[in-house]
Structure formats: C-alpha cells, structure tokens
C-alpha atoms as a PDB file:
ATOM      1  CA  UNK A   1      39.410  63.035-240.207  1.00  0.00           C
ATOM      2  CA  UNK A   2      41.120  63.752-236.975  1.00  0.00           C
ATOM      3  CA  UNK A   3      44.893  62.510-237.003  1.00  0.00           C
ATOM      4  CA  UNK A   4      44.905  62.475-233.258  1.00  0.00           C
ATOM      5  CA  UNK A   5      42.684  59.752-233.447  1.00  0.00           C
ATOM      6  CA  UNK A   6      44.029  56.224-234.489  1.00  0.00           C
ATOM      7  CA  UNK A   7      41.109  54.124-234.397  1.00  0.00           C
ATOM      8  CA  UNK A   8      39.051  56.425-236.694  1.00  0.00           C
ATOM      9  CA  UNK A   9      42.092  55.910-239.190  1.00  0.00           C
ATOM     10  CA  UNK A  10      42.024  52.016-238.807  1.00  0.00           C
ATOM     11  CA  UNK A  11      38.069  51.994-238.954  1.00  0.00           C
ATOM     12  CA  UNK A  12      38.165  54.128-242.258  1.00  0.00           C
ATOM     13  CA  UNK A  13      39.795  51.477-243.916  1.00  0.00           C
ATOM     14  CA  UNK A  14      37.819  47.971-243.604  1.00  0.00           C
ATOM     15  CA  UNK A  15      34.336  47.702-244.528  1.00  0.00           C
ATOM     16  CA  UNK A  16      30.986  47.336-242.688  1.00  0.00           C
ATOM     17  CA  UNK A  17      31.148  43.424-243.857  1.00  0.00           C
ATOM     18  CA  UNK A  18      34.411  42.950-241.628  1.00  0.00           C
ATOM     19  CA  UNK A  19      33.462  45.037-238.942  1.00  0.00           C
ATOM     20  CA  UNK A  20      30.039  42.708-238.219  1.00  0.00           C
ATOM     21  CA  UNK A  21      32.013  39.722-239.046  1.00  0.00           C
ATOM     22  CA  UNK A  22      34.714  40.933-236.054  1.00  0.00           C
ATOM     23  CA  UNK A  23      31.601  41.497-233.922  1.00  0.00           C
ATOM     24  CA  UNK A  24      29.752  38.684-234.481  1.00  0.00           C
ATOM     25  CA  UNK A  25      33.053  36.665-233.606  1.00  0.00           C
ATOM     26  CA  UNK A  26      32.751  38.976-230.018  1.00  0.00           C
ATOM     27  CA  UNK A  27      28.998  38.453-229.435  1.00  0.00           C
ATOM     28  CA  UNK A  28      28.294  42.125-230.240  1.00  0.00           C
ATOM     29  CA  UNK A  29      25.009  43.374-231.646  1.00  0.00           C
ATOM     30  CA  UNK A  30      26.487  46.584-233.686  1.00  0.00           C
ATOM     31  CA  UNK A  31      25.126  46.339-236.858  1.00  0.00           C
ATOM     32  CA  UNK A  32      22.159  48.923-237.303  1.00  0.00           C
ATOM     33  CA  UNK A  33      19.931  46.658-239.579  1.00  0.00           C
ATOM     34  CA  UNK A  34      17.446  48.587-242.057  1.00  0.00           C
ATOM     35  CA  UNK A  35      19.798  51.940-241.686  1.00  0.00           C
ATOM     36  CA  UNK A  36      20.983  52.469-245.269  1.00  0.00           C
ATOM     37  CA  UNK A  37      22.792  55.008-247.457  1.00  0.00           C
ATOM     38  CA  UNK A  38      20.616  57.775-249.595  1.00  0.00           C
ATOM     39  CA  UNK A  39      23.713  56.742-252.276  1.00  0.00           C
ATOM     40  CA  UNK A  40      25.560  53.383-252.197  1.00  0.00           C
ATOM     41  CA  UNK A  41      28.757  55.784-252.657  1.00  0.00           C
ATOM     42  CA  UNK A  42      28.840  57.347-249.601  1.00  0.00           C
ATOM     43  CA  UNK A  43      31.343  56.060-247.097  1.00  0.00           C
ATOM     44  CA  UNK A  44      31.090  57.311-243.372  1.00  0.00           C
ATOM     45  CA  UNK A  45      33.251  57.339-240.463  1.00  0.00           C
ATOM     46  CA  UNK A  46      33.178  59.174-236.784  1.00  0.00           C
ATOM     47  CA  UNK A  47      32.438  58.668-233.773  1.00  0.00           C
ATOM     48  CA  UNK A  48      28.657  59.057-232.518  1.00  0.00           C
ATOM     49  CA  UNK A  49      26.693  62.628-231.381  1.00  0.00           C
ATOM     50  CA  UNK A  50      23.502  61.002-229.821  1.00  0.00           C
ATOM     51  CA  UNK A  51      19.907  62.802-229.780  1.00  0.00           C
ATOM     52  CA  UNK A  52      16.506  60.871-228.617  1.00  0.00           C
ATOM     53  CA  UNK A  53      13.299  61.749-230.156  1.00  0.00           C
ATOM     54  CA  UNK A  54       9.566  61.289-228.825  1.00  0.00           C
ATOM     55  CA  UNK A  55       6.411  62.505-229.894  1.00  0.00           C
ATOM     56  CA  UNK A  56       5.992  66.106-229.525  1.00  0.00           C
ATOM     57  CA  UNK A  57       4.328  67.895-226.348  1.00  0.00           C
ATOM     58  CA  UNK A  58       2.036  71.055-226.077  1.00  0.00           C
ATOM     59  CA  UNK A  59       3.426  73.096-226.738  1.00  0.00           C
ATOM     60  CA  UNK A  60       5.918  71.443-228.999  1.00  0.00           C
ATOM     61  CA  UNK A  61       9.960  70.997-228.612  1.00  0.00           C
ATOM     62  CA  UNK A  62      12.224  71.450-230.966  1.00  0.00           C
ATOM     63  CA  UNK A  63      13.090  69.058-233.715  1.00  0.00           C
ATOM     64  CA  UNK A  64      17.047  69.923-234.501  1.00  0.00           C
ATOM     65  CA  UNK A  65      18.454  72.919-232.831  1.00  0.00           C
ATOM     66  CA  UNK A  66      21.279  70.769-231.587  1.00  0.00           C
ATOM     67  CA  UNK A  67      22.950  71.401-234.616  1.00  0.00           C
ATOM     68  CA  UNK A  68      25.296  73.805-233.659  1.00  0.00           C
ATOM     69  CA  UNK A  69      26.518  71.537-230.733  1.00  0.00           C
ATOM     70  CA  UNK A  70      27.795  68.817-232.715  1.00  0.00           C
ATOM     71  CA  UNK A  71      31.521  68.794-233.263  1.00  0.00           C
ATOM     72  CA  UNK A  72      33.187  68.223-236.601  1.00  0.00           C
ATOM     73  CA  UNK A  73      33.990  65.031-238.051  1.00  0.00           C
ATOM     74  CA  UNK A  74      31.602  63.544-235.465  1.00  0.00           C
ATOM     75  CA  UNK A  75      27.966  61.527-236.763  1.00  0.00           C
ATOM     76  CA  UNK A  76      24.662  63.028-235.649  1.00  0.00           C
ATOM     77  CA  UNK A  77      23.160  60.047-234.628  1.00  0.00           C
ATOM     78  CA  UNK A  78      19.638  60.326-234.445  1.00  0.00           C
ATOM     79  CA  UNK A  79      16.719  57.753-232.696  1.00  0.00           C
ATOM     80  CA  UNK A  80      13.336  58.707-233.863  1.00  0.00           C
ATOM     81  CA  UNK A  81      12.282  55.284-232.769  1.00  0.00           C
ATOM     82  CA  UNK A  82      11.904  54.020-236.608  1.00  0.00           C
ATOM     83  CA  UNK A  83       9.084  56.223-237.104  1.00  0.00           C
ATOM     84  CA  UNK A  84       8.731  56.968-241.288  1.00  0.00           C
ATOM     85  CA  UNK A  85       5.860  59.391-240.733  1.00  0.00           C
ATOM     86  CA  UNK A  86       7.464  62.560-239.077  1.00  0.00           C
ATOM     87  CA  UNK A  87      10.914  62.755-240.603  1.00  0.00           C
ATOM     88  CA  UNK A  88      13.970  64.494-238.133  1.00  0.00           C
ATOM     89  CA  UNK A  89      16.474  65.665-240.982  1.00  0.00           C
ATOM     90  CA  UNK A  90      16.579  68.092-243.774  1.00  0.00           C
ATOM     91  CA  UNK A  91      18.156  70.728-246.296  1.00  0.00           C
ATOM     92  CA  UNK A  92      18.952  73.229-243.275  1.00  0.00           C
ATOM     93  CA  UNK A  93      20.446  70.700-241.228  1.00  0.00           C
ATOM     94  CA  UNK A  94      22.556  68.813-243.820  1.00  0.00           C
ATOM     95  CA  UNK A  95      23.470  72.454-245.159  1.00  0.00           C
ATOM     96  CA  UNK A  96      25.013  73.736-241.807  1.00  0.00           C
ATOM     97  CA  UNK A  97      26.434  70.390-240.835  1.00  0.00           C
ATOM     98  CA  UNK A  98      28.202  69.854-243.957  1.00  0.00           C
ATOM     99  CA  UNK A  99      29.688  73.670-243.596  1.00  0.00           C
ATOM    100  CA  UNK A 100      30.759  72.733-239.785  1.00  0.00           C
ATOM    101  CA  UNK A 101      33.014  69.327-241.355  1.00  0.00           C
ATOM    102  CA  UNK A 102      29.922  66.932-239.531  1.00  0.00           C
ATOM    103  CA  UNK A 103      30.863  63.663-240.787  1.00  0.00           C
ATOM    104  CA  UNK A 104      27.668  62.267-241.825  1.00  0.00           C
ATOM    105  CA  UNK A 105      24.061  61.429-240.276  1.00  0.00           C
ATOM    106  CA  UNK A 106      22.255  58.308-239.247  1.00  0.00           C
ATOM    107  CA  UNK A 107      18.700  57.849-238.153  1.00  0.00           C
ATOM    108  CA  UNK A 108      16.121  55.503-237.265  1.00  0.00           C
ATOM    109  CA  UNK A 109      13.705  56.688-238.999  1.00  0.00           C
ATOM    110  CA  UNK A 110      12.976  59.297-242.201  1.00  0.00           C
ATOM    111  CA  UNK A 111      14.712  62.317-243.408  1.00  0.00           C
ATOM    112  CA  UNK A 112      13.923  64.587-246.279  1.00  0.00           C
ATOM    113  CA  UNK A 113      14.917  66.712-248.823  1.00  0.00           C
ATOM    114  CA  UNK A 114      17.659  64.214-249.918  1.00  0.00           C
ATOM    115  CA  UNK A 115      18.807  66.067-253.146  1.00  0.00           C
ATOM    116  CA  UNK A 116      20.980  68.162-251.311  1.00  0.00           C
ATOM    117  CA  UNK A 117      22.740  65.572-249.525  1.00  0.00           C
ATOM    118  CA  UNK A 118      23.320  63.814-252.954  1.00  0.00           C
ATOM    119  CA  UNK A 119      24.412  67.105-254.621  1.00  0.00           C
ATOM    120  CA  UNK A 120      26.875  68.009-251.706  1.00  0.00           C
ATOM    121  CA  UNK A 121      28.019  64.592-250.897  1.00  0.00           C
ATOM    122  CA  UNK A 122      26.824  64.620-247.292  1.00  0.00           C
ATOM    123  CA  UNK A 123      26.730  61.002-246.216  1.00  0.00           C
ATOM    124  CA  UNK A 124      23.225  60.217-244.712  1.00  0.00           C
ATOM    125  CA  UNK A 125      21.939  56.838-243.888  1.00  0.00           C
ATOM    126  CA  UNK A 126      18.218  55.909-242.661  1.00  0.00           C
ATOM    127  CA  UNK A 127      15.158  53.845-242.602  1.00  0.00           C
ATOM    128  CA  UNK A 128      13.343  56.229-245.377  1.00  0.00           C
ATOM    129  CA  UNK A 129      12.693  59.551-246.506  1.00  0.00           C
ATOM    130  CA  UNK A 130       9.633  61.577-247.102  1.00  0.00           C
ATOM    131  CA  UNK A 131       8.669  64.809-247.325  1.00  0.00           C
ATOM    132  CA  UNK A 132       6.558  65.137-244.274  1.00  0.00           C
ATOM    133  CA  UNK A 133       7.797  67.269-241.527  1.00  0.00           C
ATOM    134  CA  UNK A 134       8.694  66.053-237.822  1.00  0.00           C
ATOM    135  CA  UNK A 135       7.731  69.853-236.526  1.00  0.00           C
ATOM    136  CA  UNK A 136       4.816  69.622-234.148  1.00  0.00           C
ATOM    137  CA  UNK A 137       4.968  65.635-234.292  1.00  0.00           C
ATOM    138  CA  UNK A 138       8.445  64.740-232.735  1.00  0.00           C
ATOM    139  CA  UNK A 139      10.591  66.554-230.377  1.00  0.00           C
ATOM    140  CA  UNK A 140      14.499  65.781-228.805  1.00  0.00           C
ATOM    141  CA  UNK A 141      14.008  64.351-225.461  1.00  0.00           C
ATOM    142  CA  UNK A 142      17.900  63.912-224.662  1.00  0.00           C
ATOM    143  CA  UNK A 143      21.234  64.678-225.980  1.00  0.00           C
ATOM    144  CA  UNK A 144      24.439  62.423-226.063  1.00  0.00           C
ATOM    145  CA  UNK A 145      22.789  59.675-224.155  1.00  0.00           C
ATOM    146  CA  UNK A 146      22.736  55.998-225.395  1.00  0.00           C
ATOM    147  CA  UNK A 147      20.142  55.726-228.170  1.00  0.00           C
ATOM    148  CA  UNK A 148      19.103  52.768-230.269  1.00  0.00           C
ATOM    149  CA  UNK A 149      19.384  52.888-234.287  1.00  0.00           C
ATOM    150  CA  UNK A 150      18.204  49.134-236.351  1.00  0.00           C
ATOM    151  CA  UNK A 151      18.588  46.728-233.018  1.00  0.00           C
ATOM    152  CA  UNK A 152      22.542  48.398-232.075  1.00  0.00           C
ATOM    153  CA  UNK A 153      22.670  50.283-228.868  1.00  0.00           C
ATOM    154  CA  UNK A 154      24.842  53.186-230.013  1.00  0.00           C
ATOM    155  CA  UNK A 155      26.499  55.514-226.894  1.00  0.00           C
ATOM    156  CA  UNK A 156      27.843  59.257-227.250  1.00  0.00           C
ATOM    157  CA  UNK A 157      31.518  58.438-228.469  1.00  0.00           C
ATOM    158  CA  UNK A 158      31.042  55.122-229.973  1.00  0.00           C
ATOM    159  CA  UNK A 159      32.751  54.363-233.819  1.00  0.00           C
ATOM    160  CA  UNK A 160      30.312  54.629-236.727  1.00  0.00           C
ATOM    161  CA  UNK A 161      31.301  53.357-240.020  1.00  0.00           C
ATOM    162  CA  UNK A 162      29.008  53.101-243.029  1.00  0.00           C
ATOM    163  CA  UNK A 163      29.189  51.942-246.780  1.00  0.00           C
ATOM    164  CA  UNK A 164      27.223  50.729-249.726  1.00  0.00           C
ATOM    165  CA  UNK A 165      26.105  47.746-247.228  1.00  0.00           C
ATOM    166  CA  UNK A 166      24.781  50.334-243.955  1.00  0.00           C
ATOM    167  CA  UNK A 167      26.100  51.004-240.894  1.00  0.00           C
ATOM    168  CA  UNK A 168      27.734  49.323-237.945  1.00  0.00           C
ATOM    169  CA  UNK A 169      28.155  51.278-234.227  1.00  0.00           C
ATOM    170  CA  UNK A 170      31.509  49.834-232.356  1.00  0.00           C
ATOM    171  CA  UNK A 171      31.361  50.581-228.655  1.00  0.00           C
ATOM    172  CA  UNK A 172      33.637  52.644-227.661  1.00  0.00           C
ATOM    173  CA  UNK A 173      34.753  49.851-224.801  1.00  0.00           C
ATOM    174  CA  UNK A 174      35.835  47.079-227.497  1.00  0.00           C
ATOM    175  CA  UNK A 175      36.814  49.400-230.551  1.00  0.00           C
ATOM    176  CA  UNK A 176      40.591  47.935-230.063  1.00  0.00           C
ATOM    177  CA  UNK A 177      39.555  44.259-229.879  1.00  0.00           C
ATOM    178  CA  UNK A 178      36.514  44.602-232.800  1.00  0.00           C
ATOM    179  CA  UNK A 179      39.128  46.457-235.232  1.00  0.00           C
ATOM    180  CA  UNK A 180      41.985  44.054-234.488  1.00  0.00           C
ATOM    181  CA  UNK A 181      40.247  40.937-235.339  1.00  0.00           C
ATOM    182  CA  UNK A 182      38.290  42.526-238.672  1.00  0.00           C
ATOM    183  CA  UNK A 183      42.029  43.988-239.805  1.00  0.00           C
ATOM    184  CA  UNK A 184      42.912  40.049-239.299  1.00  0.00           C
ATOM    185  CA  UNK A 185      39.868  38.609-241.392  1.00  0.00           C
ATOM    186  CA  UNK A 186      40.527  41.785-244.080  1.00  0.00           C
ATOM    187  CA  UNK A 187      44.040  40.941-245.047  1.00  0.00           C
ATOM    188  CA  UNK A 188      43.187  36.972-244.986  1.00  0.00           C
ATOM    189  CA  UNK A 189      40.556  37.823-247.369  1.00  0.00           C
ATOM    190  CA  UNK A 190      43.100  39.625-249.009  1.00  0.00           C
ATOM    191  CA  UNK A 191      45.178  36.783-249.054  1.00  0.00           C
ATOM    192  CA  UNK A 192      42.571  34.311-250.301  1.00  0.00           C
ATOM    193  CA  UNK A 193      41.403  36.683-253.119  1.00  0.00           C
ATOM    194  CA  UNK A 194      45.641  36.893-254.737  1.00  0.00           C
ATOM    195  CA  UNK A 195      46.291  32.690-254.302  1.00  0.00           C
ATOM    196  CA  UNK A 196      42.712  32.253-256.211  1.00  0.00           C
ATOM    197  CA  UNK A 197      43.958  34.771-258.525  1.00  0.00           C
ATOM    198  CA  UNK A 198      47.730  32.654-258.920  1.00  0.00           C
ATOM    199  CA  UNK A 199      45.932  29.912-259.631  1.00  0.00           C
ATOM    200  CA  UNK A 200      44.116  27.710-256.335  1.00  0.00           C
ATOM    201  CA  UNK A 201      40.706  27.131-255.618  1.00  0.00           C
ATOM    202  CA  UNK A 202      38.862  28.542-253.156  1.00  0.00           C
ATOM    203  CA  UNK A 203      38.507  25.554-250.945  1.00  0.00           C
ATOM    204  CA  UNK A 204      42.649  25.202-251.251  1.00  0.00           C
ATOM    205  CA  UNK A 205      43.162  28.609-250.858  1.00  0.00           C
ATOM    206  CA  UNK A 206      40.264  28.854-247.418  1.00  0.00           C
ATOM    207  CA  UNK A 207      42.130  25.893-246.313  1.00  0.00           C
ATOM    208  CA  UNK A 208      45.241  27.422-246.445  1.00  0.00           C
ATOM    209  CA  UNK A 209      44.409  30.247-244.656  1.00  0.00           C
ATOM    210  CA  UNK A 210      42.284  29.927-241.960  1.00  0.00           C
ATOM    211  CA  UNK A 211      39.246  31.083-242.694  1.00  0.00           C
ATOM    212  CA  UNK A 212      36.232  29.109-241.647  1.00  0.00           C
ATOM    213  CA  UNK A 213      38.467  29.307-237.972  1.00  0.00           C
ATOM    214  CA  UNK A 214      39.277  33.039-237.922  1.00  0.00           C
ATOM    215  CA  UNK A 215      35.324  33.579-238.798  1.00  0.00           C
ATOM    216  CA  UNK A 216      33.898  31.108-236.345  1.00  0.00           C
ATOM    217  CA  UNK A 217      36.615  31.169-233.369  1.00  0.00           C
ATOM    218  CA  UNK A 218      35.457  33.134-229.885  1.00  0.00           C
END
C-alpha cells in the first residue's frame, strides 16, 4: 500500500458498511450494488484504473491489453455494462496483475477462470463468472474515463474499498469528508459494542452515544 498516501491508509481500515453509511449521511451514491467478492475473505483497497467496454466491432478490439498500463496498488476497474455473457477478466490477466502489485479488480459484469484468483489471493469482485470468452464479443472503448460499476459513477483516481459485503467507490472530491464521518460512526460503534459488553443495553448504550444522530444527521 503506498505510504505516501494517507487516505488509502485511513480507507484500509473501516469497512464497506461505514463507508456507505458516511455516504449515505452526504447524499452520495458510491456503493456498487450486485459487485461482490469471488471469496468473502478478500479485502481490497486502491484507488480506481478505469476501462469502458462495448460490443465488439469488425474487425474486433481488444479485450485487456491495458494491462500493462495499470500502476501498482491501483484497482482495474472495469464497466462491461453488467453484461454476464462475454466475460472481460481471466487467468492471464489476474496472473500479470498480481506479479505487477495490482491491488485487486472490479467489474460490472463476468470474469472467469476464478481458481487462480482464489489460489493466489488476488482480490476480484463482480456481477458473475463464466467461462465464456469476451474475445470477438466486447472490446475497450476508453481508458481512465468515468465508468459506471452497480449504480456508482466511479472516476480514474477515485478510492475503492471492498470486503465480505462488496464494494464502495469514494470520489476522489469528498474522500476527506466521507472517511472523516465513517472513522466517527466506526469508533462510536466501537464504543457501543464495549458499554454493551460492561453491562448496558443497547438502547442505553445508542442513547448514550449518539447514534441514531451521527447516522441520520446531514
């Protein structure tokens, strides 16, 4: 993880359950609903390497030599427009990302040959996998441009984090304001979670606290 950058420290330690709560306090629409892990283990955190799929032309584009473009520790963030019948990710791709230190891959759609990811730990997170090829079906129409993944507009640079729960895209214009107010409803859960442990209720405890304010207050 790169040490020159703070917020991917602060992001890598709340969950995807704070980070929409913090967002949904903001009116922001980052959580990438449907997008979820090949194994509920895998934890992910960058920032975002966009590419845009369409259908595929005559003759055909190509379906992932980006690869070698992305930088490590970013997430290949991929929009194949939800489609599950051409899939945009497989064993050569998660193979030479996970040797270039590529933090992970999402996608809108299908990717394949997942028992290499599981066998190398290489965080992936999508709407499906198959087996069926995108080649001659799909082709990238842009690179690092804003790109859509479960309802979440996601831009080149934004914060990705993902868990056992999916994925949630921060813009990179309210990162500081979206981490600040999840690191303020993480330690209050934190709080409530020890005084029900020393003995309170939950309702004394919430009371106590804050927490029907800090999750509803704009």
């Amino acid at each position: 993880m790169d040490h020159q950058d703070p917020n991917l420290q602060r992001v890598s330690k709340l969950d995807t359950a704070a980070l929409s709560d913090a967002m949904d306090r903001l009116g922001i629409a980052g959580q990438c609903l449907g997008i979820k892990p090949l194994d509920p283990k895998f934890r992910l955190t960058g920032r975002a390497f966009t590419i845009l799929y369409g259908p595929a032309g005559k003759p055909p584009g190509t379906v992932g030599d980006y690869i070698d473009e992305v930088p490590p520790q970013s997430v290949v963030v991929l929009d194949n427009g939800g489609r599950e019948n051409a899939t945009v990710w497989g064993d050569i791709l998660t193979w030479v990302a996970h040797r270039r230190g590529v933090a992970g891959t999402v996608i809108d759609g299908a990717c394949r040959d997942t028992a290499l990811a599981l066998e190398l730990g290489y965080p992936i997170y999508s709407r499906s996998y198959s087996m069926r090829t995108g080649k001659d079906r799909v082709q990238v129409e842009a690179t690092n441009g804003p790109v859509n993944i479960g309802d979440a507009r996601v831009h080149p640079g934004d914060l990705l984090r993902g868990d056992a729960d999916g994925v949630v895209a921060i813009p990179r214009a309210h990162e500081d304001e979206v981490l600040k107010i999840a690191e303020e409803i993480d330690a209050v859960e934190d709080r409530i979670r020890r005084a029900v442990k020393d003995g309170k209720t939950l309702a004394e405890a919430r009371r106590e606290f804050g927490y029907h304010q800090l999750q509803t207050k704009r």
